[in-house]
Protein backbone atom coordinates (compact mmCIF):
# COMPACT_ATOMS: atom_id res chain seq x y z
CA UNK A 1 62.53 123.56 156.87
CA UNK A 2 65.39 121.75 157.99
CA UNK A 3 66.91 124.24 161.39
CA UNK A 4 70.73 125.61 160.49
CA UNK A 5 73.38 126.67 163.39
CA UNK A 6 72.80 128.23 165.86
CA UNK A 7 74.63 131.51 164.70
CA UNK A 8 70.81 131.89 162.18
CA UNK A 9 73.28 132.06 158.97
CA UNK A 10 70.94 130.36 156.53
CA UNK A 11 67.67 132.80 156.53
CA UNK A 12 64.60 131.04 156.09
CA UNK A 13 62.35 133.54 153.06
CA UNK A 14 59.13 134.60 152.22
CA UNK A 15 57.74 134.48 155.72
CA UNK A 16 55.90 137.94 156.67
CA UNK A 17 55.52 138.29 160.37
CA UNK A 18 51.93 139.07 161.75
CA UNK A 19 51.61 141.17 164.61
CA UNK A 20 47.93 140.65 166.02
CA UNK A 21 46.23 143.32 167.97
CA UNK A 22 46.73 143.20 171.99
CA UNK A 23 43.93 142.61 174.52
CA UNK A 24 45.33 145.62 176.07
CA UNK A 25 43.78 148.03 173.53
CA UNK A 26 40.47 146.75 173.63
CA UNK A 27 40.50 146.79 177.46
CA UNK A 28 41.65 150.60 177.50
CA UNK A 29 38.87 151.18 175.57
CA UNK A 30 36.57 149.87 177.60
CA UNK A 31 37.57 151.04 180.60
CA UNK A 32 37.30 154.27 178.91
CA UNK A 33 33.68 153.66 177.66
CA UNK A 34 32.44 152.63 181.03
CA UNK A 35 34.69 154.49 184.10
CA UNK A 36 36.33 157.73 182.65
CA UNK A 37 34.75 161.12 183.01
CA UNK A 38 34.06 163.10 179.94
CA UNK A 39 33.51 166.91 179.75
CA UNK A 40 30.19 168.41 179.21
CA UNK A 41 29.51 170.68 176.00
CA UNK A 42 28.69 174.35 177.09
CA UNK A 43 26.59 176.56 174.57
CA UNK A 44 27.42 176.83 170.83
CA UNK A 45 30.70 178.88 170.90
CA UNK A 46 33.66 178.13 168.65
CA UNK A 47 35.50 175.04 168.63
CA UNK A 48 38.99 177.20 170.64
CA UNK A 49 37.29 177.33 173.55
CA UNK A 50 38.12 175.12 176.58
CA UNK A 51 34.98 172.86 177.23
CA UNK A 52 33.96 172.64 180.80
CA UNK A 53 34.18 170.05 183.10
CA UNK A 54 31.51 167.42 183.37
CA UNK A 55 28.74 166.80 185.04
CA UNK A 56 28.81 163.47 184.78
CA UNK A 57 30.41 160.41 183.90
CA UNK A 58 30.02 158.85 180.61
CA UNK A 59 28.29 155.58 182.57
CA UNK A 60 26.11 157.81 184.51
CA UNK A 61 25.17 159.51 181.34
CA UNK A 62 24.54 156.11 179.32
CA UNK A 63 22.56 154.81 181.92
CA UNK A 64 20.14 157.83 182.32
CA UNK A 65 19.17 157.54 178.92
CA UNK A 66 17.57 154.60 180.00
CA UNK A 67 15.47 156.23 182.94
CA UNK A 68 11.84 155.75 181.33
CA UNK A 69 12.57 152.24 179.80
CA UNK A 70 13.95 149.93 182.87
CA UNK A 71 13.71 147.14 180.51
CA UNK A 72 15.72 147.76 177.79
CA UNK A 73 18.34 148.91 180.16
CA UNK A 74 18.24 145.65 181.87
CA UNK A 75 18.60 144.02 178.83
CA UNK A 76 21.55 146.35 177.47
CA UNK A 77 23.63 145.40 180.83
CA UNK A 78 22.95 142.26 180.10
CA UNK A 79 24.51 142.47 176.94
CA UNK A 80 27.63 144.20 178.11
CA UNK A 81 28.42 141.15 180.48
CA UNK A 82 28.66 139.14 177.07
CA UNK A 83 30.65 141.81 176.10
CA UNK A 84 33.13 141.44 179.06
CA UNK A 85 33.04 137.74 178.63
CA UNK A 86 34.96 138.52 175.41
CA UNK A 87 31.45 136.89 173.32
CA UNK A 88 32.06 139.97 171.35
CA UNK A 89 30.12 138.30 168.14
CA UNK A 90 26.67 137.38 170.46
CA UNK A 91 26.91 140.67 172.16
CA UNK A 92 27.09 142.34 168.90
CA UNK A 93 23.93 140.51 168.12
CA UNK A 94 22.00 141.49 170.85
CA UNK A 95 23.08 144.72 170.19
CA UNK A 96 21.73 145.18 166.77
CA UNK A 97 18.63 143.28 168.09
CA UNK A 98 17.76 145.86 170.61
CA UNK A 99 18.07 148.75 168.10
CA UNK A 100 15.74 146.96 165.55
CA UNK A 101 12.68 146.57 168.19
CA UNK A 102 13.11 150.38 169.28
CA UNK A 103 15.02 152.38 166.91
CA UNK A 104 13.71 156.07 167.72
CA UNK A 105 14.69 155.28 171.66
CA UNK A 106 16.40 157.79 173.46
CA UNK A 107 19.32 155.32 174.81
CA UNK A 108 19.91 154.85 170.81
CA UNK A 109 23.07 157.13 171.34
CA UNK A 110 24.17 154.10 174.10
CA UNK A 111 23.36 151.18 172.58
CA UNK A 112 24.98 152.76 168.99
CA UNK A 113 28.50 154.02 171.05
CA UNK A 114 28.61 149.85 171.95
CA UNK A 115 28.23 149.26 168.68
CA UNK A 116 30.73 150.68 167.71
CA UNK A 117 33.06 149.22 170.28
CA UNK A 118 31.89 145.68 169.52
CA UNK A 119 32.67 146.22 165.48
CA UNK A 120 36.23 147.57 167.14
CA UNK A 121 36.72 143.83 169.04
CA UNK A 122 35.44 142.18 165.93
CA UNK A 123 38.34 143.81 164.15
CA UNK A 124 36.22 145.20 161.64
CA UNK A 125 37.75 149.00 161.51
CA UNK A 126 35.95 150.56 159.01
CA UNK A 127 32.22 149.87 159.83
CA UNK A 128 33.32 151.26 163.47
CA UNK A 129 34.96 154.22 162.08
CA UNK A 130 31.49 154.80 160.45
CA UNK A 131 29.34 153.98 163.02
CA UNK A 132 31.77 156.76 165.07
CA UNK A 133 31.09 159.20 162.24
CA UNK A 134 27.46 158.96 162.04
CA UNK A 135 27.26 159.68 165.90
CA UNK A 136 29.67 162.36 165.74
CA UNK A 137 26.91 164.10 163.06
CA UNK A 138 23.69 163.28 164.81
CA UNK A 139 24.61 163.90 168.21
CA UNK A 140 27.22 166.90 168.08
CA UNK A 141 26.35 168.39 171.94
CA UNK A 142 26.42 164.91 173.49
CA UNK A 143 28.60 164.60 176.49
CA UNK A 144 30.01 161.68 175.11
CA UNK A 145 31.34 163.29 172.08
CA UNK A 146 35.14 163.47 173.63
CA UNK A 147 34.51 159.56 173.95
CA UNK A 148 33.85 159.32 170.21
CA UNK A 149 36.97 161.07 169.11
CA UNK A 150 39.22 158.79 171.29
CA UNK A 151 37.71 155.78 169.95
CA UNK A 152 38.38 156.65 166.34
CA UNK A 153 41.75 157.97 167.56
CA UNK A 154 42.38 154.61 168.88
CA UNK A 155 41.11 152.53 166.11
CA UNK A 156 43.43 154.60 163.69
CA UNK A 157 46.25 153.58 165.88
CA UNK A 158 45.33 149.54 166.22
CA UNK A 159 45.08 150.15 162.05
CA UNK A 160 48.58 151.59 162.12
CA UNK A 161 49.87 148.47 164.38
CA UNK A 162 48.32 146.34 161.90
CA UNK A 163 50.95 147.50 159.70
CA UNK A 164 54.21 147.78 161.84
CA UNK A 165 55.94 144.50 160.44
CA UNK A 166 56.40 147.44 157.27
CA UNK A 167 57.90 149.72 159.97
CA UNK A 168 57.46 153.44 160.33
CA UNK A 169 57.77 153.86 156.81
CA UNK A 170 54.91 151.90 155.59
CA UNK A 171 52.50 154.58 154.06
CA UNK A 172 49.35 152.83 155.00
CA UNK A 173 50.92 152.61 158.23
CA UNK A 174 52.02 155.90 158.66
CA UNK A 175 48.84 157.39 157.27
CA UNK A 176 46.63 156.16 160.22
CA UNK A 177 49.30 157.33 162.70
CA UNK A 178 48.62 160.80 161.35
CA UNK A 179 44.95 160.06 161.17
CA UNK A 180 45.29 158.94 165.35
CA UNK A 181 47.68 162.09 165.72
CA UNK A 182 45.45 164.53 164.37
CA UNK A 183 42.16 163.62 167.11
CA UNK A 184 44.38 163.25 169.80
CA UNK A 185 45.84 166.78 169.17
CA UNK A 186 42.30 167.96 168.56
CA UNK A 187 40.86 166.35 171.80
CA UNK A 188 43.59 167.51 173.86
CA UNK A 189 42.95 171.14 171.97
CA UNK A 190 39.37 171.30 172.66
CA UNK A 191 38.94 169.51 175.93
CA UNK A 192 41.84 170.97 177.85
CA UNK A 193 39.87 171.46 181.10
CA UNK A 194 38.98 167.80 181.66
CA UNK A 195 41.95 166.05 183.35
CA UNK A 196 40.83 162.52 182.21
CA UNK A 197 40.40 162.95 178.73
CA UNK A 198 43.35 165.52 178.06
CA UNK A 199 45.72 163.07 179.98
CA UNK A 200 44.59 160.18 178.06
CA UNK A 201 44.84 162.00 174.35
CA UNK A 202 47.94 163.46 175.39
CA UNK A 203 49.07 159.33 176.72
CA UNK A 204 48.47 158.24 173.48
CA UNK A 205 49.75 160.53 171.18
CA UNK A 206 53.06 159.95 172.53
CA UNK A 207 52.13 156.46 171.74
CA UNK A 208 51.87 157.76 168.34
CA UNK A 209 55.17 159.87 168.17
CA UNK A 210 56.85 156.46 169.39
CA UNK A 211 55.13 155.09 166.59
CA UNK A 212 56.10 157.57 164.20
CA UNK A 213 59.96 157.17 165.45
CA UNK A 214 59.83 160.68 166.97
CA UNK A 215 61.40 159.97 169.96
CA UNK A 216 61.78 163.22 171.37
CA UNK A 217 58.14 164.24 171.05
CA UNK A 218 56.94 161.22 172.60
CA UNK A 219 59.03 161.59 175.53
CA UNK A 220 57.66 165.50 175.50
CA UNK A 221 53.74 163.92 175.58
CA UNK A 222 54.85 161.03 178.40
CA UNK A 223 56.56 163.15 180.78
CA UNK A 224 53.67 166.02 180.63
CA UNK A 225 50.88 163.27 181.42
CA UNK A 226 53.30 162.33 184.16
CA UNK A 227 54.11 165.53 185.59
CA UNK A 228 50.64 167.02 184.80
CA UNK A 229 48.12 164.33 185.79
CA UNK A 230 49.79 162.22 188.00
CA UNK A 231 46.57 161.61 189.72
CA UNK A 232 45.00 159.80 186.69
CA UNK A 233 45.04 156.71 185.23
CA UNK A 234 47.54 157.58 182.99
CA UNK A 235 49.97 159.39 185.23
CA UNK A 236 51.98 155.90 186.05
CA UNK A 237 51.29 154.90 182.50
CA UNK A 238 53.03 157.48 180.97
CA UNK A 239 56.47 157.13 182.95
CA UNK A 240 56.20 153.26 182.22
CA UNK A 241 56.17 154.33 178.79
CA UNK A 242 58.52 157.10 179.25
CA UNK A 243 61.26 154.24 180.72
CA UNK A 244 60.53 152.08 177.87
CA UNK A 245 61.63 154.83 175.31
CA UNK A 246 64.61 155.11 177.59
CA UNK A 247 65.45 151.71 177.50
CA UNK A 248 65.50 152.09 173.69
CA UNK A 249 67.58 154.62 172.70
CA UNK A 250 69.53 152.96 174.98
CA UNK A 251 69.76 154.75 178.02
CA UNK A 252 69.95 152.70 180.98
CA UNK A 253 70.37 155.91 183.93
CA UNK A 254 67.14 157.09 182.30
CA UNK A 255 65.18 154.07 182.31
CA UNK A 256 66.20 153.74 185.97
CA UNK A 257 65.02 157.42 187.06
CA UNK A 258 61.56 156.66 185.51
CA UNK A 259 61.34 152.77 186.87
CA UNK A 260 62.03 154.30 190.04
CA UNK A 261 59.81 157.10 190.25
CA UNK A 262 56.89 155.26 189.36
CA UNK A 263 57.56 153.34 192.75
CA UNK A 264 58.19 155.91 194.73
CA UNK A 265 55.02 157.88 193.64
CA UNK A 266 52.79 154.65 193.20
CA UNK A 267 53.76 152.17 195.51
CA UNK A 268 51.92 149.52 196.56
CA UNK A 269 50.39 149.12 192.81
CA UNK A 270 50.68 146.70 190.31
CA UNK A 271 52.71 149.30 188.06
CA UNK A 272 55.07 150.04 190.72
CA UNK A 273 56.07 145.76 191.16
CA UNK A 274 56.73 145.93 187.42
CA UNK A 275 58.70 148.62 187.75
CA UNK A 276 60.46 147.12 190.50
CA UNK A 277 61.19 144.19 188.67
CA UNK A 278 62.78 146.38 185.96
CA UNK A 279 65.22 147.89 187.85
CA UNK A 280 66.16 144.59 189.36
CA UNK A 281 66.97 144.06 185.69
CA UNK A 282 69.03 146.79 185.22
CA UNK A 283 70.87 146.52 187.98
CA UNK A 284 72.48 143.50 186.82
CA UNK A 285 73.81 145.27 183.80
CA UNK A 286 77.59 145.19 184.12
CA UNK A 287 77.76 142.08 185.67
CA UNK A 288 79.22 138.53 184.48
CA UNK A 289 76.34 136.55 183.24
CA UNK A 290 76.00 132.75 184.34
CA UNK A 291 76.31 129.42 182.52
CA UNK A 292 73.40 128.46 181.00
CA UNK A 293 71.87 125.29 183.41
CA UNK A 294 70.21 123.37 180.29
CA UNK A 295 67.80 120.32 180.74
CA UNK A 296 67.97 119.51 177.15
CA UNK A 297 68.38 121.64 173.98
CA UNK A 298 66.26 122.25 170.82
CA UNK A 299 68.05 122.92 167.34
CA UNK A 300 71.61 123.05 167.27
CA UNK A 301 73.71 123.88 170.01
CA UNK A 302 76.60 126.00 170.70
CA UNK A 303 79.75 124.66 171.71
CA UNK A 304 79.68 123.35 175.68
CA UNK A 305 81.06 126.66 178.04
CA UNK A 306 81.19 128.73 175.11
CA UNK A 307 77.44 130.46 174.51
CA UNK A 308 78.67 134.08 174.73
CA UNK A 309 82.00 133.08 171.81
CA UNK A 310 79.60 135.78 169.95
CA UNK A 311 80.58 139.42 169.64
CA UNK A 312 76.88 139.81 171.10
CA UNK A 313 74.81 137.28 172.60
CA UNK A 314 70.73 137.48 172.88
CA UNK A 315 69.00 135.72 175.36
CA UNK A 316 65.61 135.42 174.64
CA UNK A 317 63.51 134.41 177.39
CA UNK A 318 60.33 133.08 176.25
CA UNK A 319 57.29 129.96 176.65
CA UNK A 320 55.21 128.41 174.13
CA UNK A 321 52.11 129.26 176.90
CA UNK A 322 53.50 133.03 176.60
CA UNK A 323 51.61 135.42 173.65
CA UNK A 324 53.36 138.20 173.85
CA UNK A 325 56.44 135.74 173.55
CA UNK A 326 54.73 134.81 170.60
CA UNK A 327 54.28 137.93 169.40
CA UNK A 328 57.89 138.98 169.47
CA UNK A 329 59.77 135.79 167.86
CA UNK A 330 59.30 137.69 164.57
CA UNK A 331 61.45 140.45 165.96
CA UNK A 332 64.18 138.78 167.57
CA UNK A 333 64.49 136.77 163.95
CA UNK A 334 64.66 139.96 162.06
CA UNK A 335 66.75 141.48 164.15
CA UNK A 336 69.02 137.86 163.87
CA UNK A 337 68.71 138.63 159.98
CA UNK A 338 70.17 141.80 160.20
CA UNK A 339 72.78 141.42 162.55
CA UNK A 340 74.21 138.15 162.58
CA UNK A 341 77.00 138.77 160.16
CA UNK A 342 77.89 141.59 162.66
CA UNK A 343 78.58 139.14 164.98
CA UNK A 344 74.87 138.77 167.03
CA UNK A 345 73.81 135.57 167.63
CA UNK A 346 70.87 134.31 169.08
CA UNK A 347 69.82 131.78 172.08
CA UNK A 348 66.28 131.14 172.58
CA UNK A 349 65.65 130.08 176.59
CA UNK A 350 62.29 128.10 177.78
CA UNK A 351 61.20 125.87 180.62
CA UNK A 352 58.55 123.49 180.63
CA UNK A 353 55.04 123.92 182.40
CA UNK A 354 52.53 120.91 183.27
CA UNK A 355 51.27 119.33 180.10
CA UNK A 356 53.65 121.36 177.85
CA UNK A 357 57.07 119.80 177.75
CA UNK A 358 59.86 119.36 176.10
CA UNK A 359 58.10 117.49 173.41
CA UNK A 360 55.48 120.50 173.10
CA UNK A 361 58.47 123.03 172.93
CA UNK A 362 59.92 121.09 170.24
CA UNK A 363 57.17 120.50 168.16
CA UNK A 364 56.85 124.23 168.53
CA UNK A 365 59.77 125.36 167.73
CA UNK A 366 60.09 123.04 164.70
CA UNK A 367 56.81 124.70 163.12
CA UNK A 368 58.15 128.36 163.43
CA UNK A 369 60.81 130.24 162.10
CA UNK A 370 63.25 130.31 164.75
CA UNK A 371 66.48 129.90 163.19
CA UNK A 372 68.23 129.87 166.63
CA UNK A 373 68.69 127.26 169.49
CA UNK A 374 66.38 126.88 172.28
CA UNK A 375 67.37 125.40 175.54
CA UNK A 376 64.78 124.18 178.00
CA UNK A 377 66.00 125.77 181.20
CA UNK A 378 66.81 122.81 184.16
CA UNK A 379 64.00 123.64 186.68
CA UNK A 380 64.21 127.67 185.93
CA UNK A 381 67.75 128.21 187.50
CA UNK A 382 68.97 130.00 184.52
CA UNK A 383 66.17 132.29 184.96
CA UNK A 384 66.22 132.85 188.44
CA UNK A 385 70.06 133.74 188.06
CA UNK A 386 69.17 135.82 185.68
CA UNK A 387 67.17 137.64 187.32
CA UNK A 388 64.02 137.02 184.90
CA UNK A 389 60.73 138.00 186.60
CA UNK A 390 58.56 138.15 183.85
CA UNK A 391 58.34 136.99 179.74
CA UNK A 392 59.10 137.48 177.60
CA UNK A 393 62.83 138.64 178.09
CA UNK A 394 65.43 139.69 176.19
CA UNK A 395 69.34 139.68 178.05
CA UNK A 396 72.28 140.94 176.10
CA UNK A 397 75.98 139.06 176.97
CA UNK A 398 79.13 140.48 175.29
CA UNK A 399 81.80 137.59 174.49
CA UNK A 400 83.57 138.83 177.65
CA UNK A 401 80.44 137.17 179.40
CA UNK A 402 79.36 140.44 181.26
CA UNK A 403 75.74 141.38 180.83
CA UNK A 404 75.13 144.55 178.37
CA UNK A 405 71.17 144.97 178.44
CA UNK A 406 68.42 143.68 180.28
CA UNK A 407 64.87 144.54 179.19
CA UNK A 408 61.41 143.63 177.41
CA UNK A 409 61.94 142.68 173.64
CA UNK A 410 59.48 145.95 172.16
CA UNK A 411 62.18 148.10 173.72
CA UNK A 412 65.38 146.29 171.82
CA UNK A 413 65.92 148.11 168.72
CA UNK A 414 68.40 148.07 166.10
CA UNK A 415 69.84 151.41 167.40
CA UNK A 416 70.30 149.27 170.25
CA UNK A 417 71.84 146.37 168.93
CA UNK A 418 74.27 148.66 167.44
CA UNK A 419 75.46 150.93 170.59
CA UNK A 420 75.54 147.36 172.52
CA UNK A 421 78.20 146.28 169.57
CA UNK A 422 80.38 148.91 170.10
CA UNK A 423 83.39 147.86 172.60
CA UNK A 424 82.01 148.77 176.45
CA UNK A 425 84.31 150.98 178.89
């Protein structure tokens, strides 16, 4: 379809907007699988008792159950390197292989848990949901069991993700976020002694209050991993996420505090340069934003020295070598949709990258719906001014030219869109 002007006035229909299922999921739950701790199961009492802390880990466990069979266990490592190669379909395989020569083994339990995580790559929710559910029932003391839980927890959030171009108030969608929320509350509830897995239920049900548009809960969940189990994996997580929600609602001196803490109490860390790199964003908030230095643009362009005529401008920072870019063009058009004849408009930013240039970009563009301009930035000096670190990018301009909002694209909501309309102080 032919591109309109650049203020995205003539919608283009019937296009539904995918939203494909991060690597980061599957690599949480792996690094779960293979380097958290899980608790150990003491006695037979009732289910309100706190579990005790573990013994082991869940590797060290997985691996012992292949003490008397050296063999198979050198085969089932071999295995998981496919698995970390991302050959998720050949590991699978291999996996069903090994159970069929030996399937009254003792490291059955292992080699079935993998299972489980390789139908959960494959996409292929259900089968793992039952494979979880039959070792749930047949091995109800193992030490793993906490492990189990949080898989299915997190396989009834990637369901509910599936369905988020719906929003909230999908009913599939909102179904498996009540599905997720009700293991995470009842690992957290039963497991409250074991600082790994409470602090990663408790992580991710504020995932799933975000979710669920319960702000205020999932901030409650975030700042208690934070301020609880700062010493885990999740402690750093959790304020990330907890200065994401900030950045939503919008508030800016929230975002800040929680950017900054995680590099004051993480420094040195990969988290705490992202974080850094946030605040450099925010700090330009308030500030007049520069000309855009354009090597050539795609689509139609606005009027020479006048990009930010619009009551609201969005600058949306993004490459064609970028996913998550990707991922988040359907947004920024909806949010175009629903706002332009409030005044928002809508400039998509790029540079070019060896072997993808301007004719890559364009043919790019031209095959998506992006009812917006593009300019190819000259050499990245529009990014660099604007103090762009990483993509993708979104940067909010007011038509006095000052700089309103500076922040990832899953943090710009409507309910941001609409404070940043209102007239600023």
């Amino acid at each position: 379809m032919k591109k309109t002007g650049w203020t995205g006035q003539k919608r283009m229909e019937g296009w539904k907007p995918v939203v494909p299922l991060g690597f980061m999921l599957l690599g949480l739950l792996l690094v779960a699988v293979l380097l958290a701790a899980v608790p150990g199961c003491k006695g037979s009492g009732p289910q309100e008792q706190s579990r005790t802390e573990p013994e082991m880990s869940t590797r060290e466990y997985l691996q012992s159950l292949f003490k008397e069979d050296p063999e198979s266990e050198k085969e089932f490592e071999r295995i998981q390197g496919e698995f970390r190669m991302g050959k998720h379909s050949l590991a699978f395989q291999n996996l069903q292989e090994l159970l069929k020569r030996s399937p009254q083994a003792p490291w059955t339990e292992a080699v079935e848990f993998y299972l489980a995580q390789a139908w959960t790559a494959l996409r292929q929710y259900g089968n793992a949901l039952r494979q979880l559910d039959s070792l749930l029932l047949r091995y109800p003391k193992s030490p793993v069991v906490p492990r189990f839980l949080m898989s299915k927890g997190q396989i009834y959030l990637a369901m509910a993700k599936q369905q988020s171009s719906s929003g909230a108030e999908d009913p599939v969608g909102r179904q498996y976020l009540e599905k997720a929320k009700e293991v995470f509350v009842q690992v957290s509830k039963d497991y409250p002694n074991n600082r790994e897995v409470d602090s990663e239920a408790l992580f991710y049900l504020g995932d799933v209050f975000s979710s669920l548009e319960e702000p205020t809960r999932a901030k409650e969940a975030f700042r208690k991993v934070a301020d609880t189990y700062a010493d885990t994996p999740f402690g750093g997580k959790a304020l990330y996420a907890l200065a994401g929600l900030k950045l939503s609602e919008p508030d800016l001196e929230g975002a800040e505090k929680a950017f900054r803490e995680i590099t004051e109490r993480y420094p040195k860390t990969s988290l705490a340069s992202k974080a850094q790199q946030k605040l450099e964003g925010i700090e330009l908030v308030g500030s007049q934003a520069p000309q855009l230095q354009v090597k050539e643009w795609i689509g139609v362009a606005p009027p020479e020295g006048d990009i930010y005529r619009s009551k609201l401008t969005l600058l949306s920072f993004w490459a064609i070598w970028c996913p998550h870019c990707k991922r988040n063009i359907p947004k920024i058009e909806e949010l175009l949709e629903t706002y332009a004849t409030q005044g928002v408009s809508v400039v998509g930013v790029t540079r070019e990258k060896e072997g993808q240039g301007v004719d890559k970009i364009r043919e790019y563009v031209d095959s998506h719906p992006m009812d917006y301009p593009t300019a190819v930035d000259d050499d990245g000096k529009t990014s660099q001014e604007m103090g762009i670190k990483s993509i993708p990018c979104v940067v909010a301009v007011d038509s006095q030219g000052r700089i309103r909002w500076h922040g990832h694209p899953d943090y710009l909501s409507g309910k941001v869109i609409e404070f940043l309309l209102q007239p600023s102080s």
